[in-house]
Protein backbone atom coordinates (compact mmCIF):
# COMPACT_ATOMS: atom_id res chain seq x y z
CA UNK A 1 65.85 26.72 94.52
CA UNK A 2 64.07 24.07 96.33
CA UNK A 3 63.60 22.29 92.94
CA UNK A 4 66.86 21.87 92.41
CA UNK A 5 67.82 19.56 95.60
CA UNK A 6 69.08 16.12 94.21
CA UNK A 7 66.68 14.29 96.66
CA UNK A 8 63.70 15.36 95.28
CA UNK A 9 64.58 13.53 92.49
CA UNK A 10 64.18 10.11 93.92
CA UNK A 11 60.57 10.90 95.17
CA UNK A 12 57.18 9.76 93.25
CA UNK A 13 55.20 12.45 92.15
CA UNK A 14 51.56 12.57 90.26
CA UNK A 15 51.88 14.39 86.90
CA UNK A 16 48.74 12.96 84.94
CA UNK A 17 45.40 10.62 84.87
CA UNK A 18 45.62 7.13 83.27
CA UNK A 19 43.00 8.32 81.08
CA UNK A 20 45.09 11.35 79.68
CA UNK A 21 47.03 8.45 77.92
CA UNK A 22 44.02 7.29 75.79
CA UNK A 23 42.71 4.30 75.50
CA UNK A 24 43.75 1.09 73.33
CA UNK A 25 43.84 2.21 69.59
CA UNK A 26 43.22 5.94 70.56
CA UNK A 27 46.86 6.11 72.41
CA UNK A 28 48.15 9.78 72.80
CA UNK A 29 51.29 10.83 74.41
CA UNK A 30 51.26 13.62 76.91
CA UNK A 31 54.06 16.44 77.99
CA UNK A 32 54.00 16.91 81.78
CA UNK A 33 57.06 18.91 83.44
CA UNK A 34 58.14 17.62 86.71
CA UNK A 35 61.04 19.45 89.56
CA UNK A 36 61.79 21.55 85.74
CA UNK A 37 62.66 19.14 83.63
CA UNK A 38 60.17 18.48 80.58
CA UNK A 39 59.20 14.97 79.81
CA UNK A 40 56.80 13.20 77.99
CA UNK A 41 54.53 10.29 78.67
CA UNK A 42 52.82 7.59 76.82
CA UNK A 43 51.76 3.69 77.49
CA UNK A 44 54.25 1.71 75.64
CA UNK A 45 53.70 -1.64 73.36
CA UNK A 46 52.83 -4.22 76.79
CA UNK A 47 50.34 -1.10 78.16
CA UNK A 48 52.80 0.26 80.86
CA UNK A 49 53.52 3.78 81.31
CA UNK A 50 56.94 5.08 79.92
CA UNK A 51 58.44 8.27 80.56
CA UNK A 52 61.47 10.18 79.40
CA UNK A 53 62.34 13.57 78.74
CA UNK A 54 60.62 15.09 75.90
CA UNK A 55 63.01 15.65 73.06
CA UNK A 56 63.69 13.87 70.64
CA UNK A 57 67.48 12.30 70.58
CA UNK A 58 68.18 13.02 67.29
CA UNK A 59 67.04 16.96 66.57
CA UNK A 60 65.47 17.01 70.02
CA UNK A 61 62.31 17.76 68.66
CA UNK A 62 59.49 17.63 71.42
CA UNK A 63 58.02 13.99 71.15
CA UNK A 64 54.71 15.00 73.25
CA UNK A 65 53.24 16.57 69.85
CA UNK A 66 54.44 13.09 68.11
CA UNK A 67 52.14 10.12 67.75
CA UNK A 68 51.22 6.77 69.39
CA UNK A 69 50.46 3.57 67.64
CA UNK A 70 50.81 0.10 68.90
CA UNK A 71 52.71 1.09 72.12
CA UNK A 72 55.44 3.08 70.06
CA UNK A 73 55.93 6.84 69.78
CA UNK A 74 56.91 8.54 66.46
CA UNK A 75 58.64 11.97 66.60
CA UNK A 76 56.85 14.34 64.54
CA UNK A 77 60.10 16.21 62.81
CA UNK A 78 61.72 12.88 61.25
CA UNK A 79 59.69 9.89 61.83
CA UNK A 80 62.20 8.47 64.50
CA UNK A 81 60.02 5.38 66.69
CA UNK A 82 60.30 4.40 70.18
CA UNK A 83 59.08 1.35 71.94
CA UNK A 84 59.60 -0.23 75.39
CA UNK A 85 61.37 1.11 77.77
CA UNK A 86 62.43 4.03 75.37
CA UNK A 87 64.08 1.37 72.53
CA UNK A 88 64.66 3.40 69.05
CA UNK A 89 63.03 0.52 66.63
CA UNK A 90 62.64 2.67 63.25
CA UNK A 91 64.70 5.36 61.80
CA UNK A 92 63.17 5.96 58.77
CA UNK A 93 65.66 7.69 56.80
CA UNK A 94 68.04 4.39 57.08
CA UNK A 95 65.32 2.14 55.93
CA UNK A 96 64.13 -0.62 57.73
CA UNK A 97 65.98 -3.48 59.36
CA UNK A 98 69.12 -1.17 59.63
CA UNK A 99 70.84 -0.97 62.91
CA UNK A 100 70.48 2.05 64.76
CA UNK A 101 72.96 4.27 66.64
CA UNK A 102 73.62 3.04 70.13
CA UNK A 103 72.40 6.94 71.00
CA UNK A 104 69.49 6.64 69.98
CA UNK A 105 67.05 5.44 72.39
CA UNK A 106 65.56 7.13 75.08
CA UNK A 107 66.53 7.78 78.84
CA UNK A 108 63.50 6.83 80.45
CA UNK A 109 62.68 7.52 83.89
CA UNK A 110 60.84 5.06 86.52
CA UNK A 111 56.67 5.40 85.61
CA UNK A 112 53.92 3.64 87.34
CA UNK A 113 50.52 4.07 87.85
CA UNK A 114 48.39 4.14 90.83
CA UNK A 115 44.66 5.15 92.18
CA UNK A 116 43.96 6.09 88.36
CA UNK A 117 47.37 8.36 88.43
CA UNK A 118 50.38 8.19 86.46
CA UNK A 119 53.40 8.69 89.28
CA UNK A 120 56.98 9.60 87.79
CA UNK A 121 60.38 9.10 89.79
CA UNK A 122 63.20 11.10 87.89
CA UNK A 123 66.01 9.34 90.14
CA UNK A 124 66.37 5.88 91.44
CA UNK A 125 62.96 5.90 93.73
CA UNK A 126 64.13 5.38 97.28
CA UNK A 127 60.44 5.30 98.74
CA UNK A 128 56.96 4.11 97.62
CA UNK A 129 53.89 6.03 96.29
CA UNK A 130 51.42 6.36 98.94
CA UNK A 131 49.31 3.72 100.26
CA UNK A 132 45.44 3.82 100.21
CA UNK A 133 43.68 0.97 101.14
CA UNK A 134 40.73 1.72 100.47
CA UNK A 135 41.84 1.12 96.90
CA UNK A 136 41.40 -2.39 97.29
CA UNK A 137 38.11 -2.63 98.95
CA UNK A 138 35.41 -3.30 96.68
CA UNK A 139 33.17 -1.83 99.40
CA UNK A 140 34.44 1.66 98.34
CA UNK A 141 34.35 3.25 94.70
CA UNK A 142 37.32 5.85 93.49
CA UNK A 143 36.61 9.06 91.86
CA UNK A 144 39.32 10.83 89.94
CA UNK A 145 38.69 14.68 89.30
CA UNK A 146 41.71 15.56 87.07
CA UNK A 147 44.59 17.57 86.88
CA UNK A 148 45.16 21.43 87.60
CA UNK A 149 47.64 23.77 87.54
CA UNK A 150 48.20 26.00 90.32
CA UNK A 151 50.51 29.25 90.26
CA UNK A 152 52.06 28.46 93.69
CA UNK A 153 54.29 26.30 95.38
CA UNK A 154 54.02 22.65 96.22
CA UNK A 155 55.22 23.72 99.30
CA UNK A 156 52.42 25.96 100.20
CA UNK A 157 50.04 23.44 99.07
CA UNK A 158 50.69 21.14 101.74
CA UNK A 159 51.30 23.38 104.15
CA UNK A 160 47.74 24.09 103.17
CA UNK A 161 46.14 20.86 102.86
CA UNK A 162 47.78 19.93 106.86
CA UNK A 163 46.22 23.30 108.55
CA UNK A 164 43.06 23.08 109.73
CA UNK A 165 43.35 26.47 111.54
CA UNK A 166 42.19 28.19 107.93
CA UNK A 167 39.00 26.36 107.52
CA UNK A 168 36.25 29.51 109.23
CA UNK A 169 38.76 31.91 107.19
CA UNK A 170 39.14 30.24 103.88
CA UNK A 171 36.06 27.78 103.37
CA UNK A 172 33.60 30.59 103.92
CA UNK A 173 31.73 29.39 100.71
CA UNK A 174 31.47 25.89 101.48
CA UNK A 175 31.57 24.67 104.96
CA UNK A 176 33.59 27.54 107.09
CA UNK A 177 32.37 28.65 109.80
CA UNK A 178 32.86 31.14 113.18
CA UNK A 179 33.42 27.96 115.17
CA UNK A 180 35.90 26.98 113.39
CA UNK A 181 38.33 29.57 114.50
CA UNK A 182 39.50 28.43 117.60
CA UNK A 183 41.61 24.69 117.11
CA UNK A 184 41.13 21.98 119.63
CA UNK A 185 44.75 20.73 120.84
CA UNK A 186 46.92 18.77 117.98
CA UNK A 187 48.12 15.22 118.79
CA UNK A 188 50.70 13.96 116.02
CA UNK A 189 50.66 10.25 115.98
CA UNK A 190 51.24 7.41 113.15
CA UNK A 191 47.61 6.41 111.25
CA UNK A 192 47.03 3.56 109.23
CA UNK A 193 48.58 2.84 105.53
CA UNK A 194 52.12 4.94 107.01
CA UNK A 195 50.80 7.96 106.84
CA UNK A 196 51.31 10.08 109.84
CA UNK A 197 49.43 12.90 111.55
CA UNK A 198 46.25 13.78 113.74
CA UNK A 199 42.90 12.88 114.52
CA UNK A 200 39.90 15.36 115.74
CA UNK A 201 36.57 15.62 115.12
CA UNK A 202 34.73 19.03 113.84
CA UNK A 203 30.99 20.54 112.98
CA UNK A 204 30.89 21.97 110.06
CA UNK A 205 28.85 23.66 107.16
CA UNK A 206 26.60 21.36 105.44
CA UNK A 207 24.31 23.74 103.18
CA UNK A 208 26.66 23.48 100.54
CA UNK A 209 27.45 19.92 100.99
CA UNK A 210 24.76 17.37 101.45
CA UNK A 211 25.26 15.52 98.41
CA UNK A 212 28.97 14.90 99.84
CA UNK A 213 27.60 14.41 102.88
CA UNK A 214 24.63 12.28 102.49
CA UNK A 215 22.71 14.15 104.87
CA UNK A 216 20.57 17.54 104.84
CA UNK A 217 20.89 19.30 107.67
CA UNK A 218 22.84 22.51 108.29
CA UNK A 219 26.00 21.60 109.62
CA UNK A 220 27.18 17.63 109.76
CA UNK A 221 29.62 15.74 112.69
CA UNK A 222 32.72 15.14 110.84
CA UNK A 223 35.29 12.55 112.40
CA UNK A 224 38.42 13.10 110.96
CA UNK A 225 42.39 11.90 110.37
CA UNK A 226 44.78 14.37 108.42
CA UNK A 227 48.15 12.96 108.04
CA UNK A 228 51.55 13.33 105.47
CA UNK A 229 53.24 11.35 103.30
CA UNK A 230 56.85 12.58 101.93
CA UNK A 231 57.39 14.89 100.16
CA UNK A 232 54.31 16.32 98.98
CA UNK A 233 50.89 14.03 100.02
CA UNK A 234 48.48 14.62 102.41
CA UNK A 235 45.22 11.99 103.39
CA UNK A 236 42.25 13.34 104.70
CA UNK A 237 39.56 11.26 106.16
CA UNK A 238 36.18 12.03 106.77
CA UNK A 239 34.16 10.11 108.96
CA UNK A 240 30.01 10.61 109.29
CA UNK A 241 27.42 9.62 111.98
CA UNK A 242 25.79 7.72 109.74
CA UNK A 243 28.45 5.37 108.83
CA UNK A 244 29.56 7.39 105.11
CA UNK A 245 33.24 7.29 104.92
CA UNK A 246 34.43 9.84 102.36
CA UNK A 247 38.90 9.70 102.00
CA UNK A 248 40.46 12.37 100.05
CA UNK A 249 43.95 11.73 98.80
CA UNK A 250 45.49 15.30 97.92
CA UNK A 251 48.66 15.70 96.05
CA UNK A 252 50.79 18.28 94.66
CA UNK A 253 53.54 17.79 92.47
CA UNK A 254 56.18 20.64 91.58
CA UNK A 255 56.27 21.76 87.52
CA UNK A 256 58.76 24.14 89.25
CA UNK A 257 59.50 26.38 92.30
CA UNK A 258 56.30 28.58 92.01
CA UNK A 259 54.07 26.53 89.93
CA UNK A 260 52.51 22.99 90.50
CA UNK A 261 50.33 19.87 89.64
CA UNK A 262 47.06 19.57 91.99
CA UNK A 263 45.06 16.85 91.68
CA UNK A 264 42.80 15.00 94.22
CA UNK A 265 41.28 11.17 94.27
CA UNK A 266 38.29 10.82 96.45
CA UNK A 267 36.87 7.10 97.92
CA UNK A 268 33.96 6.88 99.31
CA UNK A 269 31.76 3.45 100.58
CA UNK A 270 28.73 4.58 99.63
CA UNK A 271 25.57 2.99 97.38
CA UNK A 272 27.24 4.25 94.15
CA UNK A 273 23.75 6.03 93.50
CA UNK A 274 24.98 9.33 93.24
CA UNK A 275 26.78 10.31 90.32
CA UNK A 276 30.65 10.64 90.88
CA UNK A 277 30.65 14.59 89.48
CA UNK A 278 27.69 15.60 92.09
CA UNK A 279 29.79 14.21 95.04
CA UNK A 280 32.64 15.91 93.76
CA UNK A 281 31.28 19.51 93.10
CA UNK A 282 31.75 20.58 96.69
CA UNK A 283 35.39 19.57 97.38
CA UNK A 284 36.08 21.13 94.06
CA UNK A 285 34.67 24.40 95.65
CA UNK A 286 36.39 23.32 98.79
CA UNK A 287 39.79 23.47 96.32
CA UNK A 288 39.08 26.36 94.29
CA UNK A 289 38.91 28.74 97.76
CA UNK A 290 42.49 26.87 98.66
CA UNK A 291 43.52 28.14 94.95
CA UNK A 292 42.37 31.85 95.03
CA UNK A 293 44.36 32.09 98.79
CA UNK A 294 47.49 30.63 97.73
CA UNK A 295 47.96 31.85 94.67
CA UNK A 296 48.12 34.90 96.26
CA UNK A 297 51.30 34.32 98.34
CA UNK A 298 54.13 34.84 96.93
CA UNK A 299 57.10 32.65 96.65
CA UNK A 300 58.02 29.28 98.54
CA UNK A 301 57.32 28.54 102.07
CA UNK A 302 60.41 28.58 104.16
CA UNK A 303 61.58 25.04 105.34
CA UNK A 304 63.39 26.93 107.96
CA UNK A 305 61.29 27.08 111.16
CA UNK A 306 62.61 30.82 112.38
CA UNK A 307 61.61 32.19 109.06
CA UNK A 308 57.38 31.92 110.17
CA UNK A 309 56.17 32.00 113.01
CA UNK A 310 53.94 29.30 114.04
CA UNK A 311 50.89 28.10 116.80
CA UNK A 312 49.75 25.15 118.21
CA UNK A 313 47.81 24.67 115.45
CA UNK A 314 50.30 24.59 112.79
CA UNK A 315 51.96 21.67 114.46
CA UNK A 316 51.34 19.07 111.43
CA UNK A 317 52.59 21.19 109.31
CA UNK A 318 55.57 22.67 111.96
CA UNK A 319 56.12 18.48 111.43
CA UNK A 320 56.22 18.18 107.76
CA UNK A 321 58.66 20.92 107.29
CA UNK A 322 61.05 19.52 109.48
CA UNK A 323 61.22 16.37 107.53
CA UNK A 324 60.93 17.68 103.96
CA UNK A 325 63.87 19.88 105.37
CA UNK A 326 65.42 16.65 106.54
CA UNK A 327 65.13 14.93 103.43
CA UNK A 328 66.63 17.93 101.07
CA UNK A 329 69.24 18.47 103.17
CA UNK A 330 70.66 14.91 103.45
C-alpha cells in the first residue's frame, strides 16, 4: 500500500480550512484522517493549530465530537482536558489541582497553517509546505473554496492536475475544446517559488468562463506554467492578454490508498469587484469534470514507469512519478 511507506509520513499535507476551526469563542475541533491514521484538530489556548490522533488516552474515546473552550479540548466520555501542545490539564474525576498520569497527554503531530489551510506532518517534516508568493502581495487577493472528498487516489489526482493532454477530452463543459487534442512539445524546467515543471501557452473555451476570465469573447489566450511540488501539489498559472493573472494552487492529500482530500486556493490580482464565489464557479466545474473521470479509475496509479504506457505529453507527470517513486523508496 502506497500509504503505508514511512516517508510519506514526513511530508505536509492539507487536511482542512482555518475556518473549519471556528473562530475565537465559537472554537470547534475537527476529525480529518490523513495516510490512515485518524486525528483530530483544533486551535489550542495561544491560537495555533494542534493535532494528534483522535482518541482519547484514557478510554480512547474520539476527541473530534469533544468540545473547545479557551484553547483546550474536553473529551466527551469523561471530561478529560487538553491544552498546548496536547498537555492533559484537568481530569475531572481526581479533582482539581491533582497531578495527572505522565500518560496522559497527547502525542501531537507537527500542525501549521498556510494560504488559509491547516497542513499536518505525521513524522518529523523533512521539507516545507509549498511556496506561493503571491500570498504576500497585497496586489493579489486569495480565495479559498473548501474541502472535498474524492473516491480516488492522490496519486491519480496529480497525475491529473500535471496532464494537459486531457483538457479537449475532459473539460468539454467548460473550456475543452477539438484544438486541444494535439500537445505542443513539453519542456520541464525549474519555475519560480521551487516548483518545477513547464510553460506553454493555449486558446481555450471562454463561454463558460468570462467571469474567470475577465473577458467575453469565445475563447481567451491563456499563458501558462504547470509545475510539482512533492509529494502531492501541483501550481497552475494562468496568464491573460490583458494583464489578469489568475494562480491556482491544487492539492490532494491521501485519507487513504483510494480515497483523498481535494481542495484548491485560487489568487488572482484583480479589482476585487467581483465576488470571490462568481470567479470560482468555473474552476469548480473545471474540478467536478476531473472528479466524475477519476473516480472512475480504479485503484492507484503505478509509480512504476513499465506498468503505463506514456507520450510526450505525459512527460510532467512521467517526471513526478519518478520522484514520488524516489522518495518512497528511499
Amino acid at each position: 500500500m502506497l500509504i503505508e511507506h514511512e516517508a510519506l509520513r514526513h511530508q505536509w499535507y492539507p487536511v482542512a480550512e482555518s475556518t473549519d476551526l471556528g473562530i475565537p469563542g465559537a472554537e470547534t475541533p475537527i476529525g480529518v484522517k490523513l495516510l490512515g491514521e485518524d486525528y483530530v484538530v483544533w486551535r489550542g489556548p495561544d491560537g495555533r493549530a494542534v493535532a494528534a490522533p483522535d482518541r482519547c488516552t484514557h478510554r480512547e474515546s474520539p476527541l473530534s465530537i469533544g468540545t473547545v473552550a479557551d484553547g483546550c479540548l474536553t473529551c466527551p466520555y469523561h471530561g478529560w482536558t487538553f491544552g498546548s501542545e496536547g498537555t492533559c490539564v484537568l481530569v475531572p474525576s481526581s479533582g482539581e489541582g491533582k497531578p495527572v498520569p505522565p500518560k496522559a497527554h497527547l502525542p501531537t503531530i507537527e500542525a501549521r497553517e498556510a494560504y488559509g489551510l491547516v497542513w499536518l506532518c505525521p513524522g518529523e517534516p523533512h521539507g516545507d509546505i509549498p511556496t506561493i508568493s503571491y500570498d504576500e502581495n497585497p496586489e493579489y487577493r486569495r480565495i479559498n473554496t473548501g474541502v472535498d472528498v474524492w473516491k480516488t487516489s492522490a496519486t491519480r489526482m496529480t497525475d491529473n492536475f500535471l496532464d494537459i493532454a486531457h483538457f479537449g477530452w475532459v473539460h468539454r463543459g467548460t473550456f475543452g475544446r477539438d484544438e486541444l487534442f494535439e500537445v505542443p512539445k513539453i519542456d520541464l524546467d525549474e519555475l519560480d517559488d521551487g516548483w518545477y515543471g513547464y510553460a506553454y501557452e493555449v486558446e481555450v473555451g471562454n463561454d463558460q468562463g468570462a467571469q474567470s476570465s475577465g473577458q467575453t469573447g469565445d475563447t481567451v489566450h491563456r499563458r501558462m506554467t504547470t509545475g510539482m511540488h512533492l509529494p502531492f501539489s501541483v501550481r497552475s498559472t494562468i496568464h491573460y492578454e490583458t494583464g489578469l493573472d489568475h494562480i491556482i494552487l491544487l492539492c490532494s492529500t491521501p485519507i487513504d490508498d483510494t480515497t483523498s482530500y481535494f481542495t484548491f486556493v485560487v489568487w488572482r490580482n484583480d479589482d476585487f469587484s467581483v465576488p470571490a464565489e462568481e470567479i470560482i464557479t468555473f474552476d469548480r466545474a473545471i474540478g467536478a469534470e476531473d472528479k466524475f473521470m477519476l473516480e472512475r479509475v480504479p485503484g492507484v496509479l503505478p509509480l512504476d514507469q513499465q506498468a503505463t504506457a506514456s507520450v510526450q505529453a505525459d512527460k510532467a507527470s512521467v517526471e513526478w512519478r519518478r520522484r514520488i517513486a524516489a522518495l518512497v523508496n528511499t
